[in-house]
N, C-alpha and C. Protein backbone atom coordinates (compact mmCIF):
# COMPACT_ATOMS: atom_id res chain seq x y z
N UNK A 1 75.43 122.13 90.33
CA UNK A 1 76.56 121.26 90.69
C UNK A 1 76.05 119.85 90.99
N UNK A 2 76.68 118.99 90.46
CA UNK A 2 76.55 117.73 90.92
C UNK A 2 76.67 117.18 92.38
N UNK A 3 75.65 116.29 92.67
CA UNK A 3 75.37 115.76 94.02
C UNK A 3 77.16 115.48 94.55
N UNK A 4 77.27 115.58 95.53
CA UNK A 4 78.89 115.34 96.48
C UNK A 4 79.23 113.94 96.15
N UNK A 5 80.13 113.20 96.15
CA UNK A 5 80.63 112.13 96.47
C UNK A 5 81.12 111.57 97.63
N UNK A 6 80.02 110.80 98.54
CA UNK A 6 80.02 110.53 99.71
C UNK A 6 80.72 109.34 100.33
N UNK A 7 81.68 110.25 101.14
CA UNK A 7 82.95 108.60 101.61
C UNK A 7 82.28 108.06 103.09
N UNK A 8 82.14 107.02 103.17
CA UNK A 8 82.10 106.32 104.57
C UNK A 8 83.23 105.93 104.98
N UNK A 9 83.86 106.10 105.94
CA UNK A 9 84.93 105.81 106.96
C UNK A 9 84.36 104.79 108.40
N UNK A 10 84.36 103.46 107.92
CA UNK A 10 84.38 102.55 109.24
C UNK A 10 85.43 102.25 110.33
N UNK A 11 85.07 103.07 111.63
CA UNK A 11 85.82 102.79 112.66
C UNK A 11 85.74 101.65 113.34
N UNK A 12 86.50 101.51 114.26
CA UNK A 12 86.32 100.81 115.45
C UNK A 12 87.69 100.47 116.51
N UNK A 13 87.47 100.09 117.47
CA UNK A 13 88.21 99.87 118.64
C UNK A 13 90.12 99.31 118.21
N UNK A 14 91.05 100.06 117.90
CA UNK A 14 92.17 99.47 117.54
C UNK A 14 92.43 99.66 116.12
N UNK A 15 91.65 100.52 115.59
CA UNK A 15 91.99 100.69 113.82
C UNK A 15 93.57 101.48 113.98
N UNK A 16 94.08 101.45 112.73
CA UNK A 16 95.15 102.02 112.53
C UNK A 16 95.33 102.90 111.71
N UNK A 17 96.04 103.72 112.68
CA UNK A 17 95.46 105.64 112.42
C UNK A 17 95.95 106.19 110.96
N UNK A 18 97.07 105.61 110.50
CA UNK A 18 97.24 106.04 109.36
C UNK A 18 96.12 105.50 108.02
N UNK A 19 95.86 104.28 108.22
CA UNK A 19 95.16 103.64 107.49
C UNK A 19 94.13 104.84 107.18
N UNK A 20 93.69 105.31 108.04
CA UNK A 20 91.90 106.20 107.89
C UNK A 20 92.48 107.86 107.54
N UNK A 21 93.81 107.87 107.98
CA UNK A 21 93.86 109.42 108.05
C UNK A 21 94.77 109.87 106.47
N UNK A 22 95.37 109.25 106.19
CA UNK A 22 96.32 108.76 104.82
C UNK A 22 95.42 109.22 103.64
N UNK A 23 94.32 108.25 103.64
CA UNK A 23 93.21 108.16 102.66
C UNK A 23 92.56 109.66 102.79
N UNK A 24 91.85 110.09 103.86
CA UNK A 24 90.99 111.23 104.20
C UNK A 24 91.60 112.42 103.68
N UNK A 25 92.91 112.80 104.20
CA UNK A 25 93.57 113.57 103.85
C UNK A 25 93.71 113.52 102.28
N UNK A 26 93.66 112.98 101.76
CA UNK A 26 93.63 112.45 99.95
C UNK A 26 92.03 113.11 99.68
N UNK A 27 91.15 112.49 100.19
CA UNK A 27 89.98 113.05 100.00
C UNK A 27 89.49 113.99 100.04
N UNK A 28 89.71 114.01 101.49
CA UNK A 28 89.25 115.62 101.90
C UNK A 28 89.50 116.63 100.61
N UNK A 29 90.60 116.43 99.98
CA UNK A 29 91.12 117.71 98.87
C UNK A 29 90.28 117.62 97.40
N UNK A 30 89.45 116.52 97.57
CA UNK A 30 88.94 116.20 96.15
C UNK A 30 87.89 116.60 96.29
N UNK A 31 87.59 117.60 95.13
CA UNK A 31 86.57 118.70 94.97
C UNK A 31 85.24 117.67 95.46
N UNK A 32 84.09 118.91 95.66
CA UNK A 32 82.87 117.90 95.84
C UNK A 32 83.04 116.89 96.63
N UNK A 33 83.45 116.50 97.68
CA UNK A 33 83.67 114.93 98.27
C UNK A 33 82.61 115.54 99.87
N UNK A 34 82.23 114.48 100.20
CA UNK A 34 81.69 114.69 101.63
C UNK A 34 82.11 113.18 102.31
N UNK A 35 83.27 113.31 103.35
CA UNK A 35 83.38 112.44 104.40
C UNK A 35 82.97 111.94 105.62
N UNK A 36 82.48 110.79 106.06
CA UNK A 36 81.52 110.57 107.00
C UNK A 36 82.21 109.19 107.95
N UNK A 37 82.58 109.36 109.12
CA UNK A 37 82.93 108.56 110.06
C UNK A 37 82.01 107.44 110.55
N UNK A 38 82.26 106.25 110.70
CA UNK A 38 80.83 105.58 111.03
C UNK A 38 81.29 104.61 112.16
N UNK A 39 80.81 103.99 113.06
CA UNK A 39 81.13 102.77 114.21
C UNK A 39 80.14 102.40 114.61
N UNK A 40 79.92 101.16 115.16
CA UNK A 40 78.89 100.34 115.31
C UNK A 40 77.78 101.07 116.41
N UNK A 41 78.09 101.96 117.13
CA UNK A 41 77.34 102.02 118.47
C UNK A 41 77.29 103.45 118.30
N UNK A 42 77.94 104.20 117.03
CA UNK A 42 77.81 105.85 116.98
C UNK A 42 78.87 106.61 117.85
N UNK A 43 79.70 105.61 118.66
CA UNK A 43 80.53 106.37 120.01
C UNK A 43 81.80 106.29 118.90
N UNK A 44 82.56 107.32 120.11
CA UNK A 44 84.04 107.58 119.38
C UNK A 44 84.81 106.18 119.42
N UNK A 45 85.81 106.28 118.85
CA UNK A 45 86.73 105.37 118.21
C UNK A 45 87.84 105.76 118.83
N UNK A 46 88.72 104.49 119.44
CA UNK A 46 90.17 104.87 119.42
C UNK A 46 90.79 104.25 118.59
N UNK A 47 92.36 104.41 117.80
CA UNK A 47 92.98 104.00 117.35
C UNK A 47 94.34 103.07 118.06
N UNK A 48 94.71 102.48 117.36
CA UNK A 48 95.98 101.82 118.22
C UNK A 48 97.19 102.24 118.82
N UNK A 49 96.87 103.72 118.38
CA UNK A 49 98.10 104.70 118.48
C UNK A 49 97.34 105.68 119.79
N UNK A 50 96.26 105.39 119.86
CA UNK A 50 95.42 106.28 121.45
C UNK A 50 94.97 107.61 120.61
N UNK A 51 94.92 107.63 119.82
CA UNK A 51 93.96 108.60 119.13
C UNK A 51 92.32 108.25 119.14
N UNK A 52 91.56 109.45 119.76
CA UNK A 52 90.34 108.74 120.07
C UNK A 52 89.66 110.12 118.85
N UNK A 53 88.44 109.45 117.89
CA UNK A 53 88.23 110.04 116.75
C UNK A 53 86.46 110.36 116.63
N UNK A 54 85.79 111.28 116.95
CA UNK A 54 84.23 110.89 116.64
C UNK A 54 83.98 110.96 115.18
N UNK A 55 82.94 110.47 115.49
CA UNK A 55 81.79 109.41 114.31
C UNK A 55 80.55 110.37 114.08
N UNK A 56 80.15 110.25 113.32
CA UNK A 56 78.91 110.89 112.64
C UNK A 56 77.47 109.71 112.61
N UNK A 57 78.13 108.30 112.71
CA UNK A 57 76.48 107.69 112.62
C UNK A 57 77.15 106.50 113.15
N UNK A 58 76.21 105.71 113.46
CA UNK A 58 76.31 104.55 113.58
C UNK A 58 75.74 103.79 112.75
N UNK A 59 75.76 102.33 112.96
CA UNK A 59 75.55 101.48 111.82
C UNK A 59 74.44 101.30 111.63
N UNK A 60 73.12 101.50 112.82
CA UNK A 60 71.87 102.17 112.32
C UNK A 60 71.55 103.22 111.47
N UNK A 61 72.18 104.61 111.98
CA UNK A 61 71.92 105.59 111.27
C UNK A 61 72.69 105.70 110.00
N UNK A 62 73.46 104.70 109.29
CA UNK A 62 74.44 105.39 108.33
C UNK A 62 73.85 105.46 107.49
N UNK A 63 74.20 106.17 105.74
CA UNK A 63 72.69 106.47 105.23
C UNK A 63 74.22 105.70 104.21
N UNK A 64 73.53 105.77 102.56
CA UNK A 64 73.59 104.86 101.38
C UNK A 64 75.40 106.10 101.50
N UNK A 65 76.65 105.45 101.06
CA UNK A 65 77.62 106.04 100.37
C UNK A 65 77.75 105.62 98.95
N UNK A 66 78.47 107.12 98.53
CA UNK A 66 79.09 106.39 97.19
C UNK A 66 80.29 105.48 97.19
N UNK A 67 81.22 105.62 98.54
CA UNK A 67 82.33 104.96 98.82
C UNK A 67 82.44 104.29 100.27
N UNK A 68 83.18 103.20 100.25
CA UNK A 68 82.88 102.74 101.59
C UNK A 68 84.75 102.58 101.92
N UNK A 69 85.19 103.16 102.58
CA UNK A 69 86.75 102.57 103.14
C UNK A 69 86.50 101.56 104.30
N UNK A 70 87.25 100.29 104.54
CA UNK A 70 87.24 99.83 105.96
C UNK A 70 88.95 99.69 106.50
N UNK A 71 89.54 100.55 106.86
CA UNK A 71 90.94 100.44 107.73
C UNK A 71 91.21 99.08 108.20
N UNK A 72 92.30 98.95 108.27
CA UNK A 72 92.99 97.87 109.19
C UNK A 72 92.84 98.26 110.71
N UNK A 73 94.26 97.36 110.72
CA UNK A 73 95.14 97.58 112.48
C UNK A 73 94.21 96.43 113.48
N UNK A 74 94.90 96.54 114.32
CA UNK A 74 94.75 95.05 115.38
C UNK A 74 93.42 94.77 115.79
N UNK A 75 92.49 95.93 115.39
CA UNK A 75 91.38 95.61 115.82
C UNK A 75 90.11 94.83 115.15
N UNK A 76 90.81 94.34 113.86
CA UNK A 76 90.09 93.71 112.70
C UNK A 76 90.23 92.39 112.79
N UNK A 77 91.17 91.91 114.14
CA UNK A 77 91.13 90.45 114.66
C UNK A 77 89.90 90.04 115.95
N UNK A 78 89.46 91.19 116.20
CA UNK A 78 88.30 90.95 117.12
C UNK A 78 86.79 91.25 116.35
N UNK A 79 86.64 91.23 114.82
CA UNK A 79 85.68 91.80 114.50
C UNK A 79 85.40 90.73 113.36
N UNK A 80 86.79 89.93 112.96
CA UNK A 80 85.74 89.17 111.89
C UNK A 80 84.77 87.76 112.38
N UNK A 81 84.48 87.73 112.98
CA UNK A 81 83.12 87.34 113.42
C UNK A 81 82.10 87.49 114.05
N UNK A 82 82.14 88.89 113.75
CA UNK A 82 81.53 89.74 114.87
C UNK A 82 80.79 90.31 113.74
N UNK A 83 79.04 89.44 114.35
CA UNK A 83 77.93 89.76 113.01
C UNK A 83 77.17 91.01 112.97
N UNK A 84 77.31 91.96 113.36
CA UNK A 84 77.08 93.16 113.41
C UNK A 84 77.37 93.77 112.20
N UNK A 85 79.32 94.08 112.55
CA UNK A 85 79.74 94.47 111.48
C UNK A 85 79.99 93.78 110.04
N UNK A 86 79.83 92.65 110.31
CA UNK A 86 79.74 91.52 108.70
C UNK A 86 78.16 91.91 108.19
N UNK A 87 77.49 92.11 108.42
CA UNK A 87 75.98 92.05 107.96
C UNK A 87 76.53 93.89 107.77
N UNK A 88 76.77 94.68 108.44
CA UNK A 88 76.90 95.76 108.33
C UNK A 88 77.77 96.27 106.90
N UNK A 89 78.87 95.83 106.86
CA UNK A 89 79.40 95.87 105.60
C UNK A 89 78.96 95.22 104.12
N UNK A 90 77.65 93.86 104.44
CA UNK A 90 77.32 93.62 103.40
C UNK A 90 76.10 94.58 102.81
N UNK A 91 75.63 94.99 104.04
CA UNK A 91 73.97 96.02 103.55
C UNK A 91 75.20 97.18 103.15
N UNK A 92 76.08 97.80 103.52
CA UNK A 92 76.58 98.97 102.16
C UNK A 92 77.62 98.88 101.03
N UNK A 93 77.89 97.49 101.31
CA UNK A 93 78.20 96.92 99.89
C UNK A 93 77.25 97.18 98.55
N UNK A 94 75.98 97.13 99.20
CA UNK A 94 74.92 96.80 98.08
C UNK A 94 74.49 97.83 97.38
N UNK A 95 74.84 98.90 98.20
CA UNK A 95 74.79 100.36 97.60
C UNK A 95 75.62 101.03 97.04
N UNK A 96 76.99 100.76 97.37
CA UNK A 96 78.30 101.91 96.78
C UNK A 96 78.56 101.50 95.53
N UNK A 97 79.08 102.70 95.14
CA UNK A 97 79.90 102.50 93.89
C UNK A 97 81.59 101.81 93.92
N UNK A 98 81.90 102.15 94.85
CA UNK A 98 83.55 102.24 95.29
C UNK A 98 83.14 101.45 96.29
N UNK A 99 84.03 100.16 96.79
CA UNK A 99 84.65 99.67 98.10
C UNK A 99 85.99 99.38 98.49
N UNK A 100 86.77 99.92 99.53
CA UNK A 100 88.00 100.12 99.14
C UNK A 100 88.27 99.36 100.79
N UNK A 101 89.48 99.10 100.66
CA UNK A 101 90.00 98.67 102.16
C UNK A 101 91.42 98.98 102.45
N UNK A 102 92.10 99.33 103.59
CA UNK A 102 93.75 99.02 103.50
C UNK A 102 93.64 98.28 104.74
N UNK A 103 95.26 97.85 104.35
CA UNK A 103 95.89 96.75 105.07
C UNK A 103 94.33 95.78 105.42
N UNK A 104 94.68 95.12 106.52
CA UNK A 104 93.75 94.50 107.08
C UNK A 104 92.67 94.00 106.80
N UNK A 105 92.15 95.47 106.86
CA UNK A 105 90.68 96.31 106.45
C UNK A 105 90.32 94.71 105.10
N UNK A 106 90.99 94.34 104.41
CA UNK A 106 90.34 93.38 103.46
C UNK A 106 89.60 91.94 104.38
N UNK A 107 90.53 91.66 106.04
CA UNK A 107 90.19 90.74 106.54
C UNK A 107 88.52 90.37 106.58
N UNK A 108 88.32 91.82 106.86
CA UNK A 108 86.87 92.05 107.11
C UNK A 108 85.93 91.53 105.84
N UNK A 109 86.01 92.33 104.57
CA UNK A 109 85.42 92.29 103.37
C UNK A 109 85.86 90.53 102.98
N UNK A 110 86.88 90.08 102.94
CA UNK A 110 87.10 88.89 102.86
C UNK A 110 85.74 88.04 103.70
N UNK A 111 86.04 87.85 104.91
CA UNK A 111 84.87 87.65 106.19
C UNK A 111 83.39 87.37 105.76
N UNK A 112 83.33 88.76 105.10
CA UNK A 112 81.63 88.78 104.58
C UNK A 112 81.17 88.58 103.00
N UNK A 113 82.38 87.36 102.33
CA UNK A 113 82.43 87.10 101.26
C UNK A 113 82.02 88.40 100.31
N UNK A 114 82.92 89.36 100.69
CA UNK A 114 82.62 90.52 99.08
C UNK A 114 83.65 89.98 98.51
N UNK A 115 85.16 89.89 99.13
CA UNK A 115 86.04 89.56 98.19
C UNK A 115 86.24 88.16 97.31
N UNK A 116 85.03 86.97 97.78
CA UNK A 116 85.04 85.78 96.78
C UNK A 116 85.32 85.50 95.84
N UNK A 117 86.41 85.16 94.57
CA UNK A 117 86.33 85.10 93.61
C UNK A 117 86.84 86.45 92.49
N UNK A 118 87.43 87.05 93.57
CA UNK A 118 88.20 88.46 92.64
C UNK A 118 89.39 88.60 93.41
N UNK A 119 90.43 89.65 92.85
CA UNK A 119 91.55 89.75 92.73
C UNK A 119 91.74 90.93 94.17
N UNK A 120 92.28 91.25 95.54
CA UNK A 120 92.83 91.47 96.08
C UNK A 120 94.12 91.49 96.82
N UNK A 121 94.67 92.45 97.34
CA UNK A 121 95.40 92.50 98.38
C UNK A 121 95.80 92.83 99.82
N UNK A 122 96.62 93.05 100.72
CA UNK A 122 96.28 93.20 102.08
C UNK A 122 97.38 93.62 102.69
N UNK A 123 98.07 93.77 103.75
CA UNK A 123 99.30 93.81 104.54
C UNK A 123 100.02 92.45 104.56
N UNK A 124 101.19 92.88 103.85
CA UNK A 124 102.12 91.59 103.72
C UNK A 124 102.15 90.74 105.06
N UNK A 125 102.29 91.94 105.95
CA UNK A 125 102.77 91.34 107.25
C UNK A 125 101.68 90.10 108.04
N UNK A 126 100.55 90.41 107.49
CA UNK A 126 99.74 89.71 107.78
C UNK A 126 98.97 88.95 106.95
N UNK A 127 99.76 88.70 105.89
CA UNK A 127 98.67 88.13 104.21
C UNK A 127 98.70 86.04 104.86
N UNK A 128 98.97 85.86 105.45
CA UNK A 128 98.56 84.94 105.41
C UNK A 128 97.33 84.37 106.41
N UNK A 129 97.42 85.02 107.20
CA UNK A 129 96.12 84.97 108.31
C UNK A 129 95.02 85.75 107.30
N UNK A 130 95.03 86.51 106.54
CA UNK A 130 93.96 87.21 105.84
C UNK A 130 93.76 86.33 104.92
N UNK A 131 94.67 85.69 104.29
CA UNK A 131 94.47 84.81 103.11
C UNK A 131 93.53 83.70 103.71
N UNK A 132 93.97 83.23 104.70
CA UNK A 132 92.95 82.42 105.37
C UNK A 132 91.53 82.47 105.59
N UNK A 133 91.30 83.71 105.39
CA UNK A 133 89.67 83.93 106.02
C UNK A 133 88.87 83.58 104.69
N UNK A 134 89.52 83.42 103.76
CA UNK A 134 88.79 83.22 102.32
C UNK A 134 89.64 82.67 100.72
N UNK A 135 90.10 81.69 100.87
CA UNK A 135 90.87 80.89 99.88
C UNK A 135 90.59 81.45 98.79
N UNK A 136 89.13 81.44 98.26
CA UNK A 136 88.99 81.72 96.90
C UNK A 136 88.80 83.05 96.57
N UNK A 137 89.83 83.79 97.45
CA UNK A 137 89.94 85.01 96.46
C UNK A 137 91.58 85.10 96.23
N UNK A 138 91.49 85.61 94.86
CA UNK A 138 93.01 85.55 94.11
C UNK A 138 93.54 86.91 94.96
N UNK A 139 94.36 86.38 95.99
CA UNK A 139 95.20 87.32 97.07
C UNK A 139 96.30 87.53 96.28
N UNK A 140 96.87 89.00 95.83
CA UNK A 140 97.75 89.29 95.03
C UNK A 140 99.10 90.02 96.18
N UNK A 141 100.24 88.76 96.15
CA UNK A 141 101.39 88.90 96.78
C UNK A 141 101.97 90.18 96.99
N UNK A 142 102.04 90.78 95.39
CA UNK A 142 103.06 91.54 95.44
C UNK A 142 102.49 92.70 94.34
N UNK A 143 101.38 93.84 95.24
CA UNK A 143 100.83 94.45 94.60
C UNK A 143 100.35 95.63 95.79
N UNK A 144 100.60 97.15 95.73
CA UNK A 144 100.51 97.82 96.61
C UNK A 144 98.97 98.53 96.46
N UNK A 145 98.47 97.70 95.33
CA UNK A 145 96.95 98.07 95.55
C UNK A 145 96.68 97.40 94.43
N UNK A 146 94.86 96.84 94.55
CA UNK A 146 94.49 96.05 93.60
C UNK A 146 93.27 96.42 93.22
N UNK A 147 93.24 96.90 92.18
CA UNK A 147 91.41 96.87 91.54
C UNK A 147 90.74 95.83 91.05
N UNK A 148 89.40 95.35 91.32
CA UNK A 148 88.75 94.70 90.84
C UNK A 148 87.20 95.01 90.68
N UNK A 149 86.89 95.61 89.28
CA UNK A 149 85.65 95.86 89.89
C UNK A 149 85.40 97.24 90.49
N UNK A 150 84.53 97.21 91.05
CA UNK A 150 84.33 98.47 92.12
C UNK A 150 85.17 98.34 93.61
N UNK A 151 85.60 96.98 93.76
CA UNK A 151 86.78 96.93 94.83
C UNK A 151 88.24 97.57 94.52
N UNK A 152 89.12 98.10 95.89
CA UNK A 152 89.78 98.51 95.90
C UNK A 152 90.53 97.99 96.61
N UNK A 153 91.77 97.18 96.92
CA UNK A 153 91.91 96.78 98.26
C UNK A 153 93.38 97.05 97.89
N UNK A 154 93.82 97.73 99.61
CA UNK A 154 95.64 98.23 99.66
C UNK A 154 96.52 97.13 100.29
N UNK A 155 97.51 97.57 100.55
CA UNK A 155 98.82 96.69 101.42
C UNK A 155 98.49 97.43 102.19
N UNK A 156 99.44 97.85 103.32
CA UNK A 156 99.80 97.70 104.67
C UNK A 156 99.77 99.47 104.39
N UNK A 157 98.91 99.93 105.78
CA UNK A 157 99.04 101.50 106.58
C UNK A 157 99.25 102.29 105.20
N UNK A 158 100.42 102.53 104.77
CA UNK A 158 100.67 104.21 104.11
C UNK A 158 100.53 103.76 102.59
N UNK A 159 100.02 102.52 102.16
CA UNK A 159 99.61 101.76 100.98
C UNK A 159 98.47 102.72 100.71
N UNK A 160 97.43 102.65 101.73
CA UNK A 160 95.95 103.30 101.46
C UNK A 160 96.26 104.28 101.05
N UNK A 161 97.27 105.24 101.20
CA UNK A 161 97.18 106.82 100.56
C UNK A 161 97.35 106.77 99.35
N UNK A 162 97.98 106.02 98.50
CA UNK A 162 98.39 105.39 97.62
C UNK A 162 97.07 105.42 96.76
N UNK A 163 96.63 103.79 97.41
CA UNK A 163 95.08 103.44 96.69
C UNK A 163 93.94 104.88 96.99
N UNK A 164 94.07 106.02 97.76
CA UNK A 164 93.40 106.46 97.98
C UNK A 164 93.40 108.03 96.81
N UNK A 165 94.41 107.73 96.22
CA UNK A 165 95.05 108.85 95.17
C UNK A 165 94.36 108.26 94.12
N UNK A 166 94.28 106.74 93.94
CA UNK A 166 94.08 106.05 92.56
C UNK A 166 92.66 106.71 92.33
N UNK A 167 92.19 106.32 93.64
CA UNK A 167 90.52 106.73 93.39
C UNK A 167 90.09 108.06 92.91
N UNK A 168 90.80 108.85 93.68
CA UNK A 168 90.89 110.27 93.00
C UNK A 168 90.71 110.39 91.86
N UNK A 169 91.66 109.41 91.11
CA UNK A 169 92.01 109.54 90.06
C UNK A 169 90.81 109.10 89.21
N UNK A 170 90.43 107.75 89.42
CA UNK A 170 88.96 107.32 88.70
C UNK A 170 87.88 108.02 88.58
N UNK A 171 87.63 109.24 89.72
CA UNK A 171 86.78 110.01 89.92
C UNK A 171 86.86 111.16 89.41
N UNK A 172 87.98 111.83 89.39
CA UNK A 172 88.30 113.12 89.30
C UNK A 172 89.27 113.02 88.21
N UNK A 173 89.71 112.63 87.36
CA UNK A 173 91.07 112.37 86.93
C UNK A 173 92.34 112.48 87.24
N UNK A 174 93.66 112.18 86.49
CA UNK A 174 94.85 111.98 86.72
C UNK A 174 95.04 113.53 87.23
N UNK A 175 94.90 114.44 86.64
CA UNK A 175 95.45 116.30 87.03
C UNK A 175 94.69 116.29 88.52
N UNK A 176 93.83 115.99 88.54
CA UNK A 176 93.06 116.25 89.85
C UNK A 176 94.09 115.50 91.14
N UNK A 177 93.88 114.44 90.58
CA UNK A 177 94.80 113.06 92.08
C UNK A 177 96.03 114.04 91.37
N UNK A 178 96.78 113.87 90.95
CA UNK A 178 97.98 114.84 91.24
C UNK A 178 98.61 115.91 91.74
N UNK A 179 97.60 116.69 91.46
CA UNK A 179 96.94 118.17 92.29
C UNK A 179 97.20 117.98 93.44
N UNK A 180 96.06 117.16 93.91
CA UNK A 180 95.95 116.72 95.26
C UNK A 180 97.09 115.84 96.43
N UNK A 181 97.99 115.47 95.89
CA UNK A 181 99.23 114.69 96.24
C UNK A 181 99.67 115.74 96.55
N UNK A 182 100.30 116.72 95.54
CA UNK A 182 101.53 117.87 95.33
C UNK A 182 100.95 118.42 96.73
N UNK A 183 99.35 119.09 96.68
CA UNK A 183 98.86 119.97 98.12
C UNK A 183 99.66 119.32 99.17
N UNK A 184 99.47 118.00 99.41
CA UNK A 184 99.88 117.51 100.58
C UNK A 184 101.59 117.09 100.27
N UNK A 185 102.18 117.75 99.37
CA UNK A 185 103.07 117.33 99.20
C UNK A 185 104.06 115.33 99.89
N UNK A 186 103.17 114.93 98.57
CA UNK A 186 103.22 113.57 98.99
C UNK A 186 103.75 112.77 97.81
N UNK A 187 105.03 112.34 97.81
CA UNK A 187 105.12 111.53 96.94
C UNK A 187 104.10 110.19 96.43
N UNK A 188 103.46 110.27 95.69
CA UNK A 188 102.43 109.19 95.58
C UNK A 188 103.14 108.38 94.29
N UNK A 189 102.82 107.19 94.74
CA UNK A 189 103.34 105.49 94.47
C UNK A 189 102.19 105.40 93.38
N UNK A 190 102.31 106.00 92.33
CA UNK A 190 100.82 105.70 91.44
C UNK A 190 101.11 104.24 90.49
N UNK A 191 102.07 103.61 90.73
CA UNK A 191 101.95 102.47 90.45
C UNK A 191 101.37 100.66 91.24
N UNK A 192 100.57 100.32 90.91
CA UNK A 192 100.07 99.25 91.98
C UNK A 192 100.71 98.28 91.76
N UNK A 193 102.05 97.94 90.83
CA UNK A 193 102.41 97.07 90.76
C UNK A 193 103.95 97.10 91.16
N UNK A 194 104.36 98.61 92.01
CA UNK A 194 105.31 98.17 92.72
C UNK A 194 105.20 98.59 94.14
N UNK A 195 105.87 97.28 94.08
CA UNK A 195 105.44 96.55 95.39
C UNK A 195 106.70 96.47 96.50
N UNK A 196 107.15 97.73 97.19
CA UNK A 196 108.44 97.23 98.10
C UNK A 196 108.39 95.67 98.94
N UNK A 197 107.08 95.69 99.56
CA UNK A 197 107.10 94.53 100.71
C UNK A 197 106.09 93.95 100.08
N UNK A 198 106.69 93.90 99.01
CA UNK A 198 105.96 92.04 98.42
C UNK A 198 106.08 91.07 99.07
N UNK A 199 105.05 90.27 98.64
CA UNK A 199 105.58 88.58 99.46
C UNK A 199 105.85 87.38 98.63
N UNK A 200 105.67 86.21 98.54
CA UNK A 200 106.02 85.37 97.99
C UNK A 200 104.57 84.65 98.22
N UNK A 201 103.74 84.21 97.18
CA UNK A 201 102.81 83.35 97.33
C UNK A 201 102.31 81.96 96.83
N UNK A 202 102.30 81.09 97.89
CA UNK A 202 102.99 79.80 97.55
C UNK A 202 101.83 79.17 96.74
């Protein structure tokens, strides 16, 4: 059997619970996958919703993934300049195959110039403070997930399950991510180009 396909899950203080659990739950069902929780200090994580979540490594111990997710939620306004996790996300940038983000979660990758110069998206609700952290990336208004590359980046919270099916799909194929929806009986949005809470981008 072929080596697992290894997801990293970056926590931290205020993530938003659907963002991480949306995606996982998608994963978790995809054959061969091994999921791995990660936060800066190795300690548990709460979410914004008071869900407190343990971690498997910290940002010392995390070892090479094939996939890297980074979640949103309120706590991605106290972290993009916070050089820990910017240097942290660029050393496993350099290794994955897959980098994926929802909502927010792009503020970060934006932050540590991965997203420079390629095509993303983010949480409407907040696309313009995200748009800010990095002009020259083509921020796509009205798109419930965007590929570029080995990037992945979602809209807002229940977007990621979405983008998190697509991947399935790249990996495993279309029967597989479908499979895997129906289990969780989930209507999945397998289109990235519709977009309920589009925005307008000036």
């Amino acid at each position: 059997m072929a080596a697992p396909t290894t997801i990293g899950v970056m926590l931290f203080a205020d993530f938003e619970t659907l963002d991480v659990f949306g995606p996982v739950q998608m994963w978790g069902h995809m054959p061969n996958c091994r999921i791995s929780f990660v936060s800066a200090d190795g300690r548990p994580a709460r979410s914004s919703q008071g869900v407190t979540v343990e971690v498997d490594h910290s940002f010392q111990t995390t070892p090479s993934f094939n996939v890297l997710m980074v979640p949103g939620g309120t706590g991605t306004r106290n972290l993009i300049d916070d050089a820990p996790t910017i240097q942290f996300l660029r050393a496993c940038d350099r290794s994955t195959d897959w980098t994926t983000s929802v909502c927010t979660g792009a503020a970060l990758l934006a932050r540590a110039g991965l997203l420079t110069g390629r095509a993303a998206t983010t949480n409407k609700r907040a696309f313009e403070w995200v748009r800010s952290l990095d002009e020259h990336v083509n921020w796509q208004g009205s798109a419930r997930w965007v590929r570029d590359g080995k990037f992945l980046t979602s809209s807002g919270v229940s977007a990621g399950t979405d983008m998190a099916l697509a991947l399935v799909e790249l990996l495993r194929g279309r029967k597989v991510a479908e499979g895997v929806a129906r289990t969780a009986e989930y209507m999945w949005n397998h289109d990235p180009t519709n977009d309920p809470f589009a925005v307008n981008v000036g």
